[in-house]
C-alpha atoms as a PDB file:
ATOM      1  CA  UNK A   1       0.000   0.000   0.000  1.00  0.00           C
ATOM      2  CA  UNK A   2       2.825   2.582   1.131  1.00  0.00           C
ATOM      3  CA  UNK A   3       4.371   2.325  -2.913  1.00  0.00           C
ATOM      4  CA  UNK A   4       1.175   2.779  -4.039  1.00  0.00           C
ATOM      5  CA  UNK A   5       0.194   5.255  -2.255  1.00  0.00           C
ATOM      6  CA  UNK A   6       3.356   7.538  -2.876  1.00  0.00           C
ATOM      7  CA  UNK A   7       3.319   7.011  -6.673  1.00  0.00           C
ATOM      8  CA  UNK A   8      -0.360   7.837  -6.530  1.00  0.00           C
ATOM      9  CA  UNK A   9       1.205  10.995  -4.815  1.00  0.00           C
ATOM     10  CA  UNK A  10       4.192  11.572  -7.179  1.00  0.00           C
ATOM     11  CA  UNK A  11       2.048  11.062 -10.488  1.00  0.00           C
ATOM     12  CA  UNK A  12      -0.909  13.472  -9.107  1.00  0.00           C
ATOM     13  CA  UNK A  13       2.069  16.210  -8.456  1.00  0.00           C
ATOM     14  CA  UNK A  14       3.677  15.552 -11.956  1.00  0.00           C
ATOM     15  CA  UNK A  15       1.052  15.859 -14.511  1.00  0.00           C
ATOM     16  CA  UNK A  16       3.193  16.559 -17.758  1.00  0.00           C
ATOM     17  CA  UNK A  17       6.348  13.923 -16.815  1.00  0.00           C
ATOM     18  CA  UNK A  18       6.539  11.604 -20.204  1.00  0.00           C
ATOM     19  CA  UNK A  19       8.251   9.095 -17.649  1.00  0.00           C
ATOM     20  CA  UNK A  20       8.845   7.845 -14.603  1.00  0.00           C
ATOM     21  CA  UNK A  21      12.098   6.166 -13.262  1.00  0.00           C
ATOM     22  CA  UNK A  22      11.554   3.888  -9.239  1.00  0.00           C
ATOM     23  CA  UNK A  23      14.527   3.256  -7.872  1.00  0.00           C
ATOM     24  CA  UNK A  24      13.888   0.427  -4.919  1.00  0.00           C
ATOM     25  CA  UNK A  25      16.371  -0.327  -2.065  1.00  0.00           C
ATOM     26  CA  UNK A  26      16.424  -2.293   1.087  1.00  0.00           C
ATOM     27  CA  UNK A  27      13.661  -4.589   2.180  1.00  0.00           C
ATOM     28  CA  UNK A  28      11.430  -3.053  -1.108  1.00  0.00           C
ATOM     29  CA  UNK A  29      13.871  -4.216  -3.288  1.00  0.00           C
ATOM     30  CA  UNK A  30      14.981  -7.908  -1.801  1.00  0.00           C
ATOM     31  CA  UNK A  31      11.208  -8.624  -1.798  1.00  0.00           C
ATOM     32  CA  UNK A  32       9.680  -6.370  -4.740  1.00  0.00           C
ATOM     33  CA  UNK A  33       9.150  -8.838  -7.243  1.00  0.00           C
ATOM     34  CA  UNK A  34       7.849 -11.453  -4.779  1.00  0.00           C
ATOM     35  CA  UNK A  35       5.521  -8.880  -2.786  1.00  0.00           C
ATOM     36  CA  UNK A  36       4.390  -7.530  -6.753  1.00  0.00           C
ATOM     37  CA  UNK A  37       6.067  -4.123  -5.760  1.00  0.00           C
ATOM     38  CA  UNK A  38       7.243  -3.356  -9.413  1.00  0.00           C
ATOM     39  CA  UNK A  39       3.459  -4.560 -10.603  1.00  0.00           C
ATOM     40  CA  UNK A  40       1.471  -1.969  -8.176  1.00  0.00           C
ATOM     41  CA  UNK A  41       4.290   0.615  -9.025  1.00  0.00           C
ATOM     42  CA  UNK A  42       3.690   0.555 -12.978  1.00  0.00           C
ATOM     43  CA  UNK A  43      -0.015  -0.258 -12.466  1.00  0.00           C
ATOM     44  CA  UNK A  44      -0.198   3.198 -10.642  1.00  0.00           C
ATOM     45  CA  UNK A  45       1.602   5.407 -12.586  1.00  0.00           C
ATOM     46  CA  UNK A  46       0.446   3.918 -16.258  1.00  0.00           C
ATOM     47  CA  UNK A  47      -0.130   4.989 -19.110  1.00  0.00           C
ATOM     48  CA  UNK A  48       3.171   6.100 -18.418  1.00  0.00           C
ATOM     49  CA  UNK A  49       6.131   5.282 -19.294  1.00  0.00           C
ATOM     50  CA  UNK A  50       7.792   3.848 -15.468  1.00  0.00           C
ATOM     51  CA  UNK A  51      11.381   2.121 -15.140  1.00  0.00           C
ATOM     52  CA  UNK A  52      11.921   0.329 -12.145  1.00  0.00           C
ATOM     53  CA  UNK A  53      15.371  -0.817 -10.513  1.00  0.00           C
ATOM     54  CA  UNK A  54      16.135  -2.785  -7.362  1.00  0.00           C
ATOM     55  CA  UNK A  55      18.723  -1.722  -5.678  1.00  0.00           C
ATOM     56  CA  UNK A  56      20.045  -4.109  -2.733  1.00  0.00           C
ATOM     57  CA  UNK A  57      23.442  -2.860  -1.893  1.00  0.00           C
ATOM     58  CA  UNK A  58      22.618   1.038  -0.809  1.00  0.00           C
ATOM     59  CA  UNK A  59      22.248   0.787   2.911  1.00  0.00           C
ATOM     60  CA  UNK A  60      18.929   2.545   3.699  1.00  0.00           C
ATOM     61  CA  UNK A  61      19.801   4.236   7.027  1.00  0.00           C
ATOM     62  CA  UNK A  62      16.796   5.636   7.559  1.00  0.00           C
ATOM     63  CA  UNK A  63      14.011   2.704   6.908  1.00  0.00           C
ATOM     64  CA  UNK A  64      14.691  -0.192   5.010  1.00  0.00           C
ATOM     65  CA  UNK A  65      11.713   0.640   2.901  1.00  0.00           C
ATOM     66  CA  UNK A  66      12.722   2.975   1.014  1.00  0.00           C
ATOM     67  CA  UNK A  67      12.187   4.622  -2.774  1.00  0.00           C
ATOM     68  CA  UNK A  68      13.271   7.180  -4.986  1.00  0.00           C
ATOM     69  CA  UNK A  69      10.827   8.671  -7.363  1.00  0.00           C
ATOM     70  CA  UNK A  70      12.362  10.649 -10.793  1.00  0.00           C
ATOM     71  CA  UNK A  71      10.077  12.148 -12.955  1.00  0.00           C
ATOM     72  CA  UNK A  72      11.539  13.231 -16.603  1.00  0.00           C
ATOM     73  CA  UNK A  73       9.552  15.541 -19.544  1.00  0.00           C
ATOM     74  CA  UNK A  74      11.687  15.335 -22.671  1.00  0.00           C
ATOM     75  CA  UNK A  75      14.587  13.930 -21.124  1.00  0.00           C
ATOM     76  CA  UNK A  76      15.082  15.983 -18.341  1.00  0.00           C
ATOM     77  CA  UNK A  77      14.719  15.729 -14.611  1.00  0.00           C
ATOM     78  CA  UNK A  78      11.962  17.849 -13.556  1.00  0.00           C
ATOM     79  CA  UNK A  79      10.748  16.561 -10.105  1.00  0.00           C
ATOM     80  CA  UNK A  80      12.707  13.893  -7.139  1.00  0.00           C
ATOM     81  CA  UNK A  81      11.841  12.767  -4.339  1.00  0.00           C
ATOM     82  CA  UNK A  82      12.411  10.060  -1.438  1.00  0.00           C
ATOM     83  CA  UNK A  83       9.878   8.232   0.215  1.00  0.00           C
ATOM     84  CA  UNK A  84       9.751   6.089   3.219  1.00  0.00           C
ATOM     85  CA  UNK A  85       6.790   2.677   3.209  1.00  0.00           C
ATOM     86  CA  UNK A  86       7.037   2.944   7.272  1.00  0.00           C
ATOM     87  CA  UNK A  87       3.949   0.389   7.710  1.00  0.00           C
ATOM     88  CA  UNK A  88       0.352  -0.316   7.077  1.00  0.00           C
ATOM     89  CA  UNK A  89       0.062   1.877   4.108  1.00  0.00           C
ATOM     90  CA  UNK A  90       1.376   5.024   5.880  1.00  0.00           C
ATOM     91  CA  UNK A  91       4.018   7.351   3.869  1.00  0.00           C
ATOM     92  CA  UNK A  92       6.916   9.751   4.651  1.00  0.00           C
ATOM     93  CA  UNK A  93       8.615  12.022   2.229  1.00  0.00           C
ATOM     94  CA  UNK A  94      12.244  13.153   2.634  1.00  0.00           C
ATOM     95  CA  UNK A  95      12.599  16.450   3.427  1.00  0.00           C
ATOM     96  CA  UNK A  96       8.941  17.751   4.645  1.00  0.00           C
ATOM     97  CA  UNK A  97       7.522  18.315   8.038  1.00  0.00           C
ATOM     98  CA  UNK A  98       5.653  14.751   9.344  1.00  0.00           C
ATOM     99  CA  UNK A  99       2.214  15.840  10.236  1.00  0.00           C
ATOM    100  CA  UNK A 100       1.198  14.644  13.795  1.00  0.00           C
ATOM    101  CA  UNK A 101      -1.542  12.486  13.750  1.00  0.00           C
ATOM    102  CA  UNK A 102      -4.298  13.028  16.405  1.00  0.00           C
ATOM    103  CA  UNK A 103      -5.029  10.575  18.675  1.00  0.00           C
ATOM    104  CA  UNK A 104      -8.455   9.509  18.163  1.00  0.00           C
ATOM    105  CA  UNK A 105      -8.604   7.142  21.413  1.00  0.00           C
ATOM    106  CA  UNK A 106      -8.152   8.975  24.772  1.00  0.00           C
ATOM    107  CA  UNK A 107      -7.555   5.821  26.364  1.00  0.00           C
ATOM    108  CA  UNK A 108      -4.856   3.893  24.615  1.00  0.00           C
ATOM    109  CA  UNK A 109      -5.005   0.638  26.913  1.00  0.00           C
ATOM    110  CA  UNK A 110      -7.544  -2.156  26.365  1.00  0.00           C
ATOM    111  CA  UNK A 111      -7.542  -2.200  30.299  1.00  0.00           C
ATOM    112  CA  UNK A 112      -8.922   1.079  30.298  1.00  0.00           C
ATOM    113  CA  UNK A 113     -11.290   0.567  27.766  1.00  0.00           C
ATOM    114  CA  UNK A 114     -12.520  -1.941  28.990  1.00  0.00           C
ATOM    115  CA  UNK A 115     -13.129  -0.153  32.785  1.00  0.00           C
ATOM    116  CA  UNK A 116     -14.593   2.359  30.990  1.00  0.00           C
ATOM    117  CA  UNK A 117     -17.494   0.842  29.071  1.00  0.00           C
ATOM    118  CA  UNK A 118     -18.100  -1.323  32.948  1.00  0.00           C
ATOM    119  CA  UNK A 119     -18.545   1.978  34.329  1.00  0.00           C
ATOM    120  CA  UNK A 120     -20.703   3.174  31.608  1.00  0.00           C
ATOM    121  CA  UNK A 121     -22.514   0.085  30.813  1.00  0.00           C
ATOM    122  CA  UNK A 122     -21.578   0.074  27.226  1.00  0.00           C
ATOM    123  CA  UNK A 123     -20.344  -2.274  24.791  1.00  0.00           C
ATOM    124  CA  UNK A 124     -17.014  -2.169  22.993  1.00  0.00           C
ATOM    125  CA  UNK A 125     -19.206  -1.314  20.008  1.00  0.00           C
ATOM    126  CA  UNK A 126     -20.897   1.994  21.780  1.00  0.00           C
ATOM    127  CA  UNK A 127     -17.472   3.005  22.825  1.00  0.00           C
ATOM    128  CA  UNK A 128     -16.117   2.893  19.162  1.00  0.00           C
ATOM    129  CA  UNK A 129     -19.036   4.413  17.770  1.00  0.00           C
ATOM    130  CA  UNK A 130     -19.179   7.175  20.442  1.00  0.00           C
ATOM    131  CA  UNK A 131     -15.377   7.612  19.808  1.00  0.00           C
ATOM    132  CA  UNK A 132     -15.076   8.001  16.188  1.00  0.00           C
ATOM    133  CA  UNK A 133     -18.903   8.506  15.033  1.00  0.00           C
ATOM    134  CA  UNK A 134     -21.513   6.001  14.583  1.00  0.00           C
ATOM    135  CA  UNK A 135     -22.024   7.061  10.992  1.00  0.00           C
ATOM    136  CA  UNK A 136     -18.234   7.675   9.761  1.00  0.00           C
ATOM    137  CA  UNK A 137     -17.129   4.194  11.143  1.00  0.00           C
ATOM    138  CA  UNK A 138     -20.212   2.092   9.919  1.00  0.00           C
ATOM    139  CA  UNK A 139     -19.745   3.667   6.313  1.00  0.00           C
ATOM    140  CA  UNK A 140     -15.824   2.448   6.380  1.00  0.00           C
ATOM    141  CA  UNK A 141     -16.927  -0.505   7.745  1.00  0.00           C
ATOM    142  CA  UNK A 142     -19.344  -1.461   4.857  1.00  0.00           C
ATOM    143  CA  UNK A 143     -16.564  -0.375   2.271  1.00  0.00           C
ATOM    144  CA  UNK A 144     -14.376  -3.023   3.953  1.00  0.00           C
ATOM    145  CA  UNK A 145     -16.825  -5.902   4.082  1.00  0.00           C
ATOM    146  CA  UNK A 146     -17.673  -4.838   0.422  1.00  0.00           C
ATOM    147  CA  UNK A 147     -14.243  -5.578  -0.657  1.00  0.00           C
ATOM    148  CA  UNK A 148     -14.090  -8.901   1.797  1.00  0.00           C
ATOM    149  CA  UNK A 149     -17.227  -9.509  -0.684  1.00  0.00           C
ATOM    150  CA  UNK A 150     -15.265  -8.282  -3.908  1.00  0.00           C
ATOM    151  CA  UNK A 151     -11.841 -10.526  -3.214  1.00  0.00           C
ATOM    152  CA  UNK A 152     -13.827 -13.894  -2.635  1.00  0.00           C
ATOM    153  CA  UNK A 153     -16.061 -13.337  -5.579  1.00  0.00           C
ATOM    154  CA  UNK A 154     -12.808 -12.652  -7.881  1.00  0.00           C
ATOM    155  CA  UNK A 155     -10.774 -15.737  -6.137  1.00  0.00           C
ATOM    156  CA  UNK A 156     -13.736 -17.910  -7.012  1.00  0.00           C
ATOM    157  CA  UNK A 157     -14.394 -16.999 -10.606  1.00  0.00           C
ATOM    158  CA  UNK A 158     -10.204 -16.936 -11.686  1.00  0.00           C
ATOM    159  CA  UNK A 159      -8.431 -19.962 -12.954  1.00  0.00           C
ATOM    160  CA  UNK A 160      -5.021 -20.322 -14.616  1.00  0.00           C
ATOM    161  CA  UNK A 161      -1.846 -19.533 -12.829  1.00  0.00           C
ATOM    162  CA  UNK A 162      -1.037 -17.416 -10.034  1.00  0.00           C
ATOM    163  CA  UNK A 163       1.687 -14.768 -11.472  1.00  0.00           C
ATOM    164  CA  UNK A 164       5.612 -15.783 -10.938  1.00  0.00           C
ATOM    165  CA  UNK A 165       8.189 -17.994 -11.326  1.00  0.00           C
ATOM    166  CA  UNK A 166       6.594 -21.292  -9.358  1.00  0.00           C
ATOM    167  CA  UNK A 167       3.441 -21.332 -11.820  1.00  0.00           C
ATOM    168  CA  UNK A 168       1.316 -22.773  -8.682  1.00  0.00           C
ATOM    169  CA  UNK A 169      -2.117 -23.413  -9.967  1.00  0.00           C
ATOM    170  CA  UNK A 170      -5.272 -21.892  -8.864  1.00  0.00           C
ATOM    171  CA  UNK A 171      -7.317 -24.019  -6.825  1.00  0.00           C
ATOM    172  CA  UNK A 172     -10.148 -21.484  -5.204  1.00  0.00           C
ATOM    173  CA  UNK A 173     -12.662 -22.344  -8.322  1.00  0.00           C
ATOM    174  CA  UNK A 174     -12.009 -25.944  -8.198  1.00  0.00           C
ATOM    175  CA  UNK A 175     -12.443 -26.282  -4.840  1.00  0.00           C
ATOM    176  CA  UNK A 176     -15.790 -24.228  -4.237  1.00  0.00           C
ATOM    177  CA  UNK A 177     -17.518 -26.698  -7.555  1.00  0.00           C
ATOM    178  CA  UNK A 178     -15.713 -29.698  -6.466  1.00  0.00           C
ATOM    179  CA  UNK A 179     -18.595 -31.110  -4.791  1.00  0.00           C
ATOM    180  CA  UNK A 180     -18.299 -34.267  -2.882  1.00  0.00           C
ATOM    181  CA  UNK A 181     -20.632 -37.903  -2.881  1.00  0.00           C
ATOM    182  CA  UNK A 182     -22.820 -37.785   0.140  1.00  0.00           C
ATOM    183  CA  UNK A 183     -21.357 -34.031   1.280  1.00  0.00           C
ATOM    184  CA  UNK A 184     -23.312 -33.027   4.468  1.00  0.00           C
ATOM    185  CA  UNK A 185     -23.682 -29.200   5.658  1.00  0.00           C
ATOM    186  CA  UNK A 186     -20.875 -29.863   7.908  1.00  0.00           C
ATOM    187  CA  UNK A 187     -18.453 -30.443   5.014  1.00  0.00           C
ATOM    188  CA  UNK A 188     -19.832 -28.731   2.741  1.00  0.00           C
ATOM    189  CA  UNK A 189     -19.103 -25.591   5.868  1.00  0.00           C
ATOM    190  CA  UNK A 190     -15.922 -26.845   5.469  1.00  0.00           C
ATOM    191  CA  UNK A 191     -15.263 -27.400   2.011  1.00  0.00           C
ATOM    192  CA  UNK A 192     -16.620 -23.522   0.878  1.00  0.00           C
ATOM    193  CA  UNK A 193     -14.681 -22.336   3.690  1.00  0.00           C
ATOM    194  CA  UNK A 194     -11.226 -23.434   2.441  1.00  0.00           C
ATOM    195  CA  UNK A 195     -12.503 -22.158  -1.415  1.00  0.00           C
ATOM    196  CA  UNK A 196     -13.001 -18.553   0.497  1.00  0.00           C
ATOM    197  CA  UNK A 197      -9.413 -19.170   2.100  1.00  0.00           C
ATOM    198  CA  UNK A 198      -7.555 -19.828  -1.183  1.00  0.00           C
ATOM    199  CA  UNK A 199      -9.691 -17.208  -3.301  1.00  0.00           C
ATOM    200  CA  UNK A 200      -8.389 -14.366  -1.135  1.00  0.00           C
ATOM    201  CA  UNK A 201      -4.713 -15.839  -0.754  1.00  0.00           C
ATOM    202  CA  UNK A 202      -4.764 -16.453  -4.727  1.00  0.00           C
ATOM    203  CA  UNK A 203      -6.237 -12.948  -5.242  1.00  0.00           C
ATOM    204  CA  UNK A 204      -3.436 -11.414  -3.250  1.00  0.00           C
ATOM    205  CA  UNK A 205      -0.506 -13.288  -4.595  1.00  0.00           C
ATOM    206  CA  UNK A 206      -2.190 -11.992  -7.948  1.00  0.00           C
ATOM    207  CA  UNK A 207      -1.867  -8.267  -7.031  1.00  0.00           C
ATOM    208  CA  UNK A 208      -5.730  -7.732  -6.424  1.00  0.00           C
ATOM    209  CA  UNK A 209      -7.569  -6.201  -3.163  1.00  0.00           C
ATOM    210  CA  UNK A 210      -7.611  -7.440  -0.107  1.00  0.00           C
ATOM    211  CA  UNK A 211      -8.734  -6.953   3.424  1.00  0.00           C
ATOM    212  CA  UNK A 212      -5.302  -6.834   5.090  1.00  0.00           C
ATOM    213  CA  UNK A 213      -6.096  -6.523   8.617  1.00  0.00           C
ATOM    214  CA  UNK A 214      -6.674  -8.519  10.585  1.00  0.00           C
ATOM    215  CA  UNK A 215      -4.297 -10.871   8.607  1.00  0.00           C
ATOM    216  CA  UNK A 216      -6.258 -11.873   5.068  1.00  0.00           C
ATOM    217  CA  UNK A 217      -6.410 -15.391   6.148  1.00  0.00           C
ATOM    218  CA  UNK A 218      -8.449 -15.015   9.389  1.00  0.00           C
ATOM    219  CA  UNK A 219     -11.106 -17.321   9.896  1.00  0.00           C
ATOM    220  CA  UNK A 220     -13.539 -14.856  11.232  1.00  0.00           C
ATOM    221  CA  UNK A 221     -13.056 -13.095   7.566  1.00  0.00           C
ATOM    222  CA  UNK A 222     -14.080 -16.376   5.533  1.00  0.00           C
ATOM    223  CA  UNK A 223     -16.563 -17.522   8.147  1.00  0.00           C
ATOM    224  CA  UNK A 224     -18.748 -14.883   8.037  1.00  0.00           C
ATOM    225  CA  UNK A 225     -18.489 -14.630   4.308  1.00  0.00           C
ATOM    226  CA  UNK A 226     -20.216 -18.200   4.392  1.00  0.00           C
ATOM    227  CA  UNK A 227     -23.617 -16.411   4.641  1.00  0.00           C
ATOM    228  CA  UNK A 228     -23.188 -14.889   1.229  1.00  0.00           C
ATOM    229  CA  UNK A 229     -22.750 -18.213  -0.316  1.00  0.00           C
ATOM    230  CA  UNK A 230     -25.163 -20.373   1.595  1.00  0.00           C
ATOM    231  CA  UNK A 231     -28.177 -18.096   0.731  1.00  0.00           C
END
């Protein structure tokens, strides 16, 4: 998400470049290819012309995720900047002022929290809701359960092979037809649950979107997904 995310950035503020060099070093560029780093990268800044390079001997002193950004119009250098992927999607660019981020939660222990909505009589729920805004949070959470929706229904309708050097085979769609002789609800639980598992892990080894946290693979994701399937 952070490379994303800061081409998204450098393309918005360079509107005429005719081209686009990434430079990737540390961590970014000893797992690029494998995490589709290059992929996103070109995905992001296309129709342009993008050149990518991975870089593993520059020592990144700073973070170990770290990327330069050129931008070129007829040849020449007309914009560069660093960026730092410091986790979870979140950017920072060499050379500007980090913007503090507010806290949201007053209480930053569960501990608390959780004396807090015993002395209130709330639920965890309320106290999220009456935190952030009832509205604001149930409207993000619908756009993530929409795309918990989204990567399931992709994983289940692709076939082929995943992208990269081991050619594994997709096994999502086989798995969710691949009904069984004498297949009761229990397995059948069981057999649509493992289809949802290997949709969403094929779907993100293929570059598509995901529901990253908690971890893709959780069972509460795929569970609870069940209902859309066994209606």
């Amino acid at each position: 998400m952070g490379p994303k995310r800061a081409a998204n950035m450098f393309k918005v503020k360079n509107p005429d470049s005719d081209k686009f060099l990434v430079k990737l070093y540390g961590s970014l560029a000893l797992t690029g290819k494998g995490h589709l780093t290059d992929y996103i990268i070109k995905e992001t800044l296309y129709p342009i012309e993008t050149q990518i390079e991975f870089d593993t001997k520059e020592e990144c002193e700073i973070h170990p995720n770290t990327l330069d950004m050129i931008a070129y119009k007829n040849g020449e250098v007309i914009d560069k900047v660093r960026v730092y992927s410091v986790g979870g999607g979140t950017i920072k660019v060499e050379g500007t002022l980090e913007n503090e981020i507010p806290e949201i939660y007053k209480l930053t222990k569960f501990e608390d929290i959780k004396l807090y909505c015993l002395e209130k009589n709330i639920s965890l729920c309320q106290y999220v809701y009456e935190t952030e805004g009832k509205e604001e949070i149930t409207n993000y959470l619908r756009d993530v359960w929409k795309a918990m929706q989204t990567a399931i229904k992709n994983g289940l309708k692709a076939s082929g092979l995943i992208p990269g050097k081991l050619k594994l085979k997709r096994k999502a769609k086989e798995i969710y037809e691949q009904k069984l002789e004498n297949e009761n609800s229990d397995i059948r639980k069981n057999r649509l649950l493992s289809s949802f598992a290997y949709a969403v892990s094929e779907e993100n080894a293929s570059g598509g979107i995901i529901v990253t946290s908690p971890t893709c693979r959780s069972i509460w994701c795929f569970t609870s997904s069940i209902v859309l399937y066994e209606n």
